[in-house]
PDB file of N, CA and C in Angstrom:
ATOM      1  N   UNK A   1     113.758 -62.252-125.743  1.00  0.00           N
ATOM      2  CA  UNK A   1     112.439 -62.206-125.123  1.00  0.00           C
ATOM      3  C   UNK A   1     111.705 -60.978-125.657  1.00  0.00           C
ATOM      4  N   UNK A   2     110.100 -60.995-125.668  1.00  0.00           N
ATOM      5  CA  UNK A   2     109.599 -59.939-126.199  1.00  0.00           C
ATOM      6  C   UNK A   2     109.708 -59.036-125.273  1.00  0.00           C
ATOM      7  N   UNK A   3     109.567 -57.623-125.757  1.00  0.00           N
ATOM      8  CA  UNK A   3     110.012 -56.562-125.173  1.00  0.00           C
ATOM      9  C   UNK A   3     107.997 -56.496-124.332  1.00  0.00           C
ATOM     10  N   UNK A   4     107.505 -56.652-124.953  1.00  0.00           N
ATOM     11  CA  UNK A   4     106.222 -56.627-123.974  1.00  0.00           C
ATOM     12  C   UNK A   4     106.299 -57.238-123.039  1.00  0.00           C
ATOM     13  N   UNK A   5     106.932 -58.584-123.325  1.00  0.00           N
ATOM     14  CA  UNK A   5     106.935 -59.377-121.727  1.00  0.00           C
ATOM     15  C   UNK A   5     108.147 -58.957-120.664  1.00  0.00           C
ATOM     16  N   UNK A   6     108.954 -58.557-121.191  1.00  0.00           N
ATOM     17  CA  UNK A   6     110.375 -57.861-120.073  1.00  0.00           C
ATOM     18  C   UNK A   6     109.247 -56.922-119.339  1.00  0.00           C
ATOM     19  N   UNK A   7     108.532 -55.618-120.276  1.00  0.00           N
ATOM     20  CA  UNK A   7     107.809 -54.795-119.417  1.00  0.00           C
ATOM     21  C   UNK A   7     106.850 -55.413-118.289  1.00  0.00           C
ATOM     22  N   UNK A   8     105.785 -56.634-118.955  1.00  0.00           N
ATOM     23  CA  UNK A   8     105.256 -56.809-117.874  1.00  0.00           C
ATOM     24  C   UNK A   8     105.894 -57.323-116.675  1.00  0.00           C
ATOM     25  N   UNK A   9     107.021 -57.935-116.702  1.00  0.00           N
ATOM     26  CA  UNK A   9     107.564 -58.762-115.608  1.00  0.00           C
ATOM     27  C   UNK A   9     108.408 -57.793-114.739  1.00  0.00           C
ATOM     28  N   UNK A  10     108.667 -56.631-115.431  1.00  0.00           N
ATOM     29  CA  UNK A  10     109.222 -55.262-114.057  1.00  0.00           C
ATOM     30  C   UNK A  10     107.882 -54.648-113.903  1.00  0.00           C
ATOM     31  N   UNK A  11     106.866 -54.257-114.274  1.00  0.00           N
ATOM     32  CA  UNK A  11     105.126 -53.952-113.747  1.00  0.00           C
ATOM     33  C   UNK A  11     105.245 -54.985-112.736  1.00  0.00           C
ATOM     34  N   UNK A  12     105.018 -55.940-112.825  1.00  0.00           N
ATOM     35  CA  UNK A  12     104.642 -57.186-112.286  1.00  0.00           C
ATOM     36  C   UNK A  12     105.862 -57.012-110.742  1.00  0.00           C
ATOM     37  N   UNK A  13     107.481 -57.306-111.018  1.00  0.00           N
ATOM     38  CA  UNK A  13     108.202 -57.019-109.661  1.00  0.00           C
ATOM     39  C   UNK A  13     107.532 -55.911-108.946  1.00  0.00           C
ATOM     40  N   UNK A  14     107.840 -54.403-109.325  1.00  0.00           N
ATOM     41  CA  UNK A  14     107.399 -53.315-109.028  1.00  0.00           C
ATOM     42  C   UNK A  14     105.933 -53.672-108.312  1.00  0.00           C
ATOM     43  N   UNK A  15     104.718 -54.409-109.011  1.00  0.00           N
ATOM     44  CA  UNK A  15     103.865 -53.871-108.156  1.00  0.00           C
ATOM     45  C   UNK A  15     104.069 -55.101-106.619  1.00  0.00           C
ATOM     46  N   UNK A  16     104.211 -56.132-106.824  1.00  0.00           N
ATOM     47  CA  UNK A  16     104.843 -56.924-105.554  1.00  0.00           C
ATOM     48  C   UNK A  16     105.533 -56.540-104.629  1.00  0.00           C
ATOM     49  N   UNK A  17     106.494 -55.379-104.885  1.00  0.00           N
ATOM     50  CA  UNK A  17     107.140 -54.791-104.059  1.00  0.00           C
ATOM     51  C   UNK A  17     106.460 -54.186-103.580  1.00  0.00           C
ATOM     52  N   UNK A  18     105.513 -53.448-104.131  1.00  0.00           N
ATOM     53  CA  UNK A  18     104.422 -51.979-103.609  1.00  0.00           C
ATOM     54  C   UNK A  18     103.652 -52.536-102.821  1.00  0.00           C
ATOM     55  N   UNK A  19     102.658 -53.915-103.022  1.00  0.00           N
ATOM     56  CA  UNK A  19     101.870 -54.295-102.027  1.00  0.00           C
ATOM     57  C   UNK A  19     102.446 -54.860-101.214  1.00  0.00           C
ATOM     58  N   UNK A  20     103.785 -55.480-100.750  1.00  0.00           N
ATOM     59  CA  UNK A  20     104.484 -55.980 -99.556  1.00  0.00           C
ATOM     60  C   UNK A  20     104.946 -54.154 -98.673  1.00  0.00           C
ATOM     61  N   UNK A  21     104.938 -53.084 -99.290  1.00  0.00           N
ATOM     62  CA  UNK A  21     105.453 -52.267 -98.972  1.00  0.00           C
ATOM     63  C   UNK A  21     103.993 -51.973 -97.769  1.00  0.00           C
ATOM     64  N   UNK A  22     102.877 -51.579 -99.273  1.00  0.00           N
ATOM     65  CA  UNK A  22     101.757 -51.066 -98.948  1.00  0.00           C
ATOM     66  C   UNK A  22     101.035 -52.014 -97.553  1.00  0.00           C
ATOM     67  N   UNK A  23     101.231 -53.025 -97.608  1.00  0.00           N
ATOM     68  CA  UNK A  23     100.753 -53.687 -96.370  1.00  0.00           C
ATOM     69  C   UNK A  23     101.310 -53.759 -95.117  1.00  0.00           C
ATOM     70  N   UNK A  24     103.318 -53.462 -95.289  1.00  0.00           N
ATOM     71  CA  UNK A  24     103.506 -53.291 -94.073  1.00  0.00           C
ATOM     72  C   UNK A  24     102.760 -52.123 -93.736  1.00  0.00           C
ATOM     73  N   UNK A  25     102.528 -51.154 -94.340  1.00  0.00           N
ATOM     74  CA  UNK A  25     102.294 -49.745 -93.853  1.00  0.00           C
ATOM     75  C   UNK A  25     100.670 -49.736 -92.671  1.00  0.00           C
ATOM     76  N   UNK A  26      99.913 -50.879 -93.746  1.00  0.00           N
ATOM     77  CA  UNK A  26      98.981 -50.916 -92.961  1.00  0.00           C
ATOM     78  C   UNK A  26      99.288 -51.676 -91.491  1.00  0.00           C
ATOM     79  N   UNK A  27      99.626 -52.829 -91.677  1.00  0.00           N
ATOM     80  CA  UNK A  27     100.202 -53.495 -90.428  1.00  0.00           C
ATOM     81  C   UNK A  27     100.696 -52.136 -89.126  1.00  0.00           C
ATOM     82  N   UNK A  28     101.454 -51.411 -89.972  1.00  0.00           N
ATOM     83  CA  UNK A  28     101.948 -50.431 -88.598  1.00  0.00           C
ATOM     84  C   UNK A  28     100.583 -49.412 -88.305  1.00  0.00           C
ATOM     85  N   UNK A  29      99.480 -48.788 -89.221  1.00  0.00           N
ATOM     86  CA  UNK A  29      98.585 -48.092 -88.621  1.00  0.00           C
ATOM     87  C   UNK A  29      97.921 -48.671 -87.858  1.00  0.00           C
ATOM     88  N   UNK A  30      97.955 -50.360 -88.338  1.00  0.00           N
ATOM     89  CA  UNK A  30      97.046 -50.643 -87.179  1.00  0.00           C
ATOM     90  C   UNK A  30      97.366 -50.791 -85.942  1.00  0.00           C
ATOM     91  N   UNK A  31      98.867 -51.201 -85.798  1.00  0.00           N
ATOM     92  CA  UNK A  31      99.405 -51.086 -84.430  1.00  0.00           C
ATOM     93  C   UNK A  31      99.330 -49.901 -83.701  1.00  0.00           C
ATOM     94  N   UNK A  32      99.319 -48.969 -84.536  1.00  0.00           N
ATOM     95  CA  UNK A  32      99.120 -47.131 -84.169  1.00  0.00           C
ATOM     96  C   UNK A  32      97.754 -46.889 -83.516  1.00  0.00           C
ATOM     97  N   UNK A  33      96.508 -47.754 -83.865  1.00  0.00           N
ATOM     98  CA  UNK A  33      94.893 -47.653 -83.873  1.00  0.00           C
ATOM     99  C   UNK A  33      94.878 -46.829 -85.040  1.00  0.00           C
ATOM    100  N   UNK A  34      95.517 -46.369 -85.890  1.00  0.00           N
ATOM    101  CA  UNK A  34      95.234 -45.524 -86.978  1.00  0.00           C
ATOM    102  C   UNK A  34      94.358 -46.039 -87.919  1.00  0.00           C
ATOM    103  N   UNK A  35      92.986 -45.053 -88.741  1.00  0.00           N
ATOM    104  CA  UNK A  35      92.769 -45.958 -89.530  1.00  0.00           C
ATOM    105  C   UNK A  35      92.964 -45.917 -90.734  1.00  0.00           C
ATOM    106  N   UNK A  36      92.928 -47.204 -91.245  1.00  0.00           N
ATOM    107  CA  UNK A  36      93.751 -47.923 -92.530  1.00  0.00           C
ATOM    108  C   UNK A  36      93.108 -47.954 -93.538  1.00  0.00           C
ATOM    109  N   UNK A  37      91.882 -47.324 -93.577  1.00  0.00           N
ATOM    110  CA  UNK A  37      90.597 -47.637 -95.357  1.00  0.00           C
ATOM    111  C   UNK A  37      91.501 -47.082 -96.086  1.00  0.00           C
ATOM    112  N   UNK A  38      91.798 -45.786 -96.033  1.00  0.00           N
ATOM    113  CA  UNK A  38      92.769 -45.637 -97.426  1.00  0.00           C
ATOM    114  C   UNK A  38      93.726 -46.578 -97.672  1.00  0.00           C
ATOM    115  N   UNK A  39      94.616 -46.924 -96.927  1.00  0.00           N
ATOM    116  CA  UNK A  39      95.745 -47.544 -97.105  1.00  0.00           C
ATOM    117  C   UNK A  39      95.162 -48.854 -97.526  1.00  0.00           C
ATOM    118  N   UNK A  40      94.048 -49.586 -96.909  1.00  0.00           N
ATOM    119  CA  UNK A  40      93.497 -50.719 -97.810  1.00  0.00           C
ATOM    120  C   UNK A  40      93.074 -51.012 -98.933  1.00  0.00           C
ATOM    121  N   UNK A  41      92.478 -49.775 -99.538  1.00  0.00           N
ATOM    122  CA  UNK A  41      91.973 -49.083-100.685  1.00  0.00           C
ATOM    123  C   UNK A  41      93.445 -49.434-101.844  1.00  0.00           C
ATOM    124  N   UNK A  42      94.125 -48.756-101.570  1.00  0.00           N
ATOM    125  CA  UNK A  42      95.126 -48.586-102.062  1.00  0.00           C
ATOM    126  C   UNK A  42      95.482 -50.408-102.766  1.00  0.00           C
ATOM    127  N   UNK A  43      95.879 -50.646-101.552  1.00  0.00           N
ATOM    128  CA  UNK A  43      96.160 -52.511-100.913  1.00  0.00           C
ATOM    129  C   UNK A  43      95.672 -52.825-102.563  1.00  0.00           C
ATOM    130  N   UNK A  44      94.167 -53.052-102.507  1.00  0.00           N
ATOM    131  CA  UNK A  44      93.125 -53.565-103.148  1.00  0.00           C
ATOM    132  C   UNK A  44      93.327 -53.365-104.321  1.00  0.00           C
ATOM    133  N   UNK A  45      93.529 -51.960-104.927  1.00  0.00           N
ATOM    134  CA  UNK A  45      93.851 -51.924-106.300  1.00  0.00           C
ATOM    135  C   UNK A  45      95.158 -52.323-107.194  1.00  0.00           C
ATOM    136  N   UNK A  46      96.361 -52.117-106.535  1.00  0.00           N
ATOM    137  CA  UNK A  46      97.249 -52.691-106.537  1.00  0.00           C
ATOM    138  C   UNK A  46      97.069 -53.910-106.509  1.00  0.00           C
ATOM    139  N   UNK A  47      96.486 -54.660-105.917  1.00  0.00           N
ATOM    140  CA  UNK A  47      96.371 -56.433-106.102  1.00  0.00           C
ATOM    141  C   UNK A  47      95.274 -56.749-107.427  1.00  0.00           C
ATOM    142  N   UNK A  48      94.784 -55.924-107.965  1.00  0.00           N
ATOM    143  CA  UNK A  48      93.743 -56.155-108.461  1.00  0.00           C
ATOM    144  C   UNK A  48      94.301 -55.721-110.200  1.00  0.00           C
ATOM    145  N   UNK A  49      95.040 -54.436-109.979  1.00  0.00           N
ATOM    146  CA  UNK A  49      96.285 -54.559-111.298  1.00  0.00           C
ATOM    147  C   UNK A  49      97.044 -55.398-111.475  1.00  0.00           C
ATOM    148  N   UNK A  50      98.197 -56.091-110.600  1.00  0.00           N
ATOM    149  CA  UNK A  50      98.517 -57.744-110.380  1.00  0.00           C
ATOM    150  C   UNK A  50      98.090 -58.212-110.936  1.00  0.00           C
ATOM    151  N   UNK A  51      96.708 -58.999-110.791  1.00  0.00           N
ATOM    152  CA  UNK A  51      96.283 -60.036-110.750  1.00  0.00           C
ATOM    153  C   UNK A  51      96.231 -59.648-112.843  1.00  0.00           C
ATOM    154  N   UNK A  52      95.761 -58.179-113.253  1.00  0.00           N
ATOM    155  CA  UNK A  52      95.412 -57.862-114.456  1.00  0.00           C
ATOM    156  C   UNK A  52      96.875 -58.527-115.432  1.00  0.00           C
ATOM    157  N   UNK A  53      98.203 -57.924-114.881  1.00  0.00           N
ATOM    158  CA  UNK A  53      99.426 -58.072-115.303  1.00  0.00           C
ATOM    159  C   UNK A  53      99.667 -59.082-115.096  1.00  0.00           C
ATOM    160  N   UNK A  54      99.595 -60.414-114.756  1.00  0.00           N
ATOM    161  CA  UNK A  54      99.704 -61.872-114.255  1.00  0.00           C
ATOM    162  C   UNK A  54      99.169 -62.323-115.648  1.00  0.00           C
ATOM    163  N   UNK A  55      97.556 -62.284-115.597  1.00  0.00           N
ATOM    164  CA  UNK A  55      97.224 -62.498-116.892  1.00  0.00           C
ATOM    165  C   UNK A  55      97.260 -62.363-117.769  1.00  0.00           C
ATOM    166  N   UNK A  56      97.745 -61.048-118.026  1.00  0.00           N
ATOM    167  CA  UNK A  56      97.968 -60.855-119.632  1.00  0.00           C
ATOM    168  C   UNK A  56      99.368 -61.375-119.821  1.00  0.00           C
ATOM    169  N   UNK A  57     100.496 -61.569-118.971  1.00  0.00           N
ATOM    170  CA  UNK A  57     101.580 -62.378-119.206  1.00  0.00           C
ATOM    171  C   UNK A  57     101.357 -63.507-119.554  1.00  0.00           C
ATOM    172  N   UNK A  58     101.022 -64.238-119.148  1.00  0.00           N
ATOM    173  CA  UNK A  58     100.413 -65.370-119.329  1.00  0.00           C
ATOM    174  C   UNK A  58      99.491 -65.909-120.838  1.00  0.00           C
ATOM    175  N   UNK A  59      98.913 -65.014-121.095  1.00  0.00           N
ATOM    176  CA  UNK A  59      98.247 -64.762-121.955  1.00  0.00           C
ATOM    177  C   UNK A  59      99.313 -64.800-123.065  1.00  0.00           C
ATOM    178  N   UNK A  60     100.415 -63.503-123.014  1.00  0.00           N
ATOM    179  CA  UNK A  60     101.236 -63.436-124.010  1.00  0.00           C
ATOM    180  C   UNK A  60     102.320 -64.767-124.154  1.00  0.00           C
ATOM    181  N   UNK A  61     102.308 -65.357-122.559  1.00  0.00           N
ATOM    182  CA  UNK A  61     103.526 -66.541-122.549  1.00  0.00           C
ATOM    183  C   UNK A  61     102.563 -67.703-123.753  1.00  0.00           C
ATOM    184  N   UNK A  62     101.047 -67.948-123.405  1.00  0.00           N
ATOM    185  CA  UNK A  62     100.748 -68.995-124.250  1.00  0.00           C
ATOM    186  C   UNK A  62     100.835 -68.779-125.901  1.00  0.00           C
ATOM    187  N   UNK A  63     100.637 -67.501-125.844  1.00  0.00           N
ATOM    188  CA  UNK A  63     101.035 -67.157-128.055  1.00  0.00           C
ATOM    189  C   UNK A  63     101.646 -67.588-128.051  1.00  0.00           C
ATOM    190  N   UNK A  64     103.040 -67.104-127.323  1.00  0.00           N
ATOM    191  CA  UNK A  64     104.543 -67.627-127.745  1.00  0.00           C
ATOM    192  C   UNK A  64     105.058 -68.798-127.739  1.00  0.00           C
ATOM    193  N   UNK A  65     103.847 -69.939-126.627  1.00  0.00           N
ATOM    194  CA  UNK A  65     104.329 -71.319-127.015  1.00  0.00           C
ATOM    195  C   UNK A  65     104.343 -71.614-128.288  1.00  0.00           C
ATOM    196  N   UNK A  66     103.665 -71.472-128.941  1.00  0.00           N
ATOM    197  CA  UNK A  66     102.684 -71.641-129.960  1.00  0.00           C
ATOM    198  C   UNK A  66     103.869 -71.337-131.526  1.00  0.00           C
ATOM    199  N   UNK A  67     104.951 -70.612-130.894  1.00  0.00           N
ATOM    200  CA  UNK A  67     106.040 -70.217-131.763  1.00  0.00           C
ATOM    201  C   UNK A  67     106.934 -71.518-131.826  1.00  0.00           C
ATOM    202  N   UNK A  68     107.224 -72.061-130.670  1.00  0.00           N
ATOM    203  CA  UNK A  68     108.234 -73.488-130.445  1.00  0.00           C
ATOM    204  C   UNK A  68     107.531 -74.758-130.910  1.00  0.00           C
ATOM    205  N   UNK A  69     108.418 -75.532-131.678  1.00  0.00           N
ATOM    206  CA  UNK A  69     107.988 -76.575-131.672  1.00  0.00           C
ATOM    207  C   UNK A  69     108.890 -78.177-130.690  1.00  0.00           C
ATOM    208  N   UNK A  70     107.563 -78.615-129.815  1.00  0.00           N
ATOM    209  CA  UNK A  70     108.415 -79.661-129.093  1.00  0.00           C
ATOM    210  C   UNK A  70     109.151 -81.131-129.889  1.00  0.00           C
ATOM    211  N   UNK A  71     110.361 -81.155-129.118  1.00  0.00           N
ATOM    212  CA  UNK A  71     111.185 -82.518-129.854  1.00  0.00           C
ATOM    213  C   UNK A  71     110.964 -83.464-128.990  1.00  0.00           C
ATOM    214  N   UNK A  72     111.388 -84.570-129.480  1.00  0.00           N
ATOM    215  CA  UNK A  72     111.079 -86.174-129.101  1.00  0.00           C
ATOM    216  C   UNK A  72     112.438 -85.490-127.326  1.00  0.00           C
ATOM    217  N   UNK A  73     113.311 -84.836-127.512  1.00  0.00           N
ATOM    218  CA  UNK A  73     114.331 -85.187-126.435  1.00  0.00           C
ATOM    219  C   UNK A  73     114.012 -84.220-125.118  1.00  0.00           C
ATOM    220  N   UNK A  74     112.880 -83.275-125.389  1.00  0.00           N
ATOM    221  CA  UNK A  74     111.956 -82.277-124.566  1.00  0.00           C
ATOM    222  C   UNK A  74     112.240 -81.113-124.713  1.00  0.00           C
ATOM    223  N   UNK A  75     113.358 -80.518-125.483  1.00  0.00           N
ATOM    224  CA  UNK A  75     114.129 -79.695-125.660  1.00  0.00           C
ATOM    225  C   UNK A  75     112.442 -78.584-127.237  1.00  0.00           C
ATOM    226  N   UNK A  76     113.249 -77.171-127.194  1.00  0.00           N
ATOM    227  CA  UNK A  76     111.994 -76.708-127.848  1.00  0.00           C
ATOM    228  C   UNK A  76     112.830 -75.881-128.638  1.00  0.00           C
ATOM    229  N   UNK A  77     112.752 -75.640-129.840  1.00  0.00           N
ATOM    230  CA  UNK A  77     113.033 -74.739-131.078  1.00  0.00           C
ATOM    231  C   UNK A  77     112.413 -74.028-131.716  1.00  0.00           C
ATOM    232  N   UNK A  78     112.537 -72.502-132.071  1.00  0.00           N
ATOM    233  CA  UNK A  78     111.440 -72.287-132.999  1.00  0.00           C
ATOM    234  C   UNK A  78     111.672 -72.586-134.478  1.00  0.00           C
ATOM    235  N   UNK A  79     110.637 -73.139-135.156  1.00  0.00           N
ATOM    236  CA  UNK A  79     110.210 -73.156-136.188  1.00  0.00           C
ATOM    237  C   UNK A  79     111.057 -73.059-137.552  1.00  0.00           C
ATOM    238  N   UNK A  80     111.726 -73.796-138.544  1.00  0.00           N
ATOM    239  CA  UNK A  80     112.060 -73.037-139.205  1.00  0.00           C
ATOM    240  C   UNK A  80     110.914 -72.371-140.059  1.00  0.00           C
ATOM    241  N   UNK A  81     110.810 -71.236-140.634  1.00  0.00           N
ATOM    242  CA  UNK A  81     110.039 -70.331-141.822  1.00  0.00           C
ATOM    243  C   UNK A  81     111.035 -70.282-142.633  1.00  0.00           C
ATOM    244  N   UNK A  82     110.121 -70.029-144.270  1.00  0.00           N
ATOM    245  CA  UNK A  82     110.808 -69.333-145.293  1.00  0.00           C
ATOM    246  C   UNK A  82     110.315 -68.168-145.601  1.00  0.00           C
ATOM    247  N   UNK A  83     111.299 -67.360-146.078  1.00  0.00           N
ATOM    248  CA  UNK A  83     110.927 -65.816-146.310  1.00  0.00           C
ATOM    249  C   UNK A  83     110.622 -66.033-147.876  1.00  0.00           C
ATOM    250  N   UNK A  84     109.576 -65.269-148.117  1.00  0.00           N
ATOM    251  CA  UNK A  84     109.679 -65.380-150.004  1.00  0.00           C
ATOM    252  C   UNK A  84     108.673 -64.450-150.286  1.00  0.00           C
TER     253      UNK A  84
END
């Protein structure tokens, strides 16, 4: 696998973890009456890098179809090339 896509897909765990983290946190200020704009703030950008790292995976997953070629049995290979 490309080493760009291993990175995005621990970015990608990592920030999922952070906004399940980051939201309990809010969940408890609000039970506190505390208030939460920062902590939503926070929320927001974090989902909003996500959503950035989602796509560009994606992005990189469709090049790489583009490397395989599909067989009659559904199964996918890449390509042979010649070097010369």
């Amino acid at each position: 696998m490309d080493r760009n896509l291993v990175l995005l897909n621990q970015n990608i765990a990592r920030l999922r973890r952070d906004v399940r983290l980051q939201a309990w946190e809010i969940e408890q200020l609000i039970a506190a009456d505390i208030d939460c704009t920062s902590a939503a703030q926070r929320l927001m950008r974090m989902q909003a890098d996500l959503v950035l790292f989602v796509e560009k995976r994606e992005r990189l997953m469709q090049g790489a179809e583009g490397c395989f070629v599909s067989l009659p049995s559904g199964t996918t290979r890449r390509p042979i090339t010649r070097r010369g």
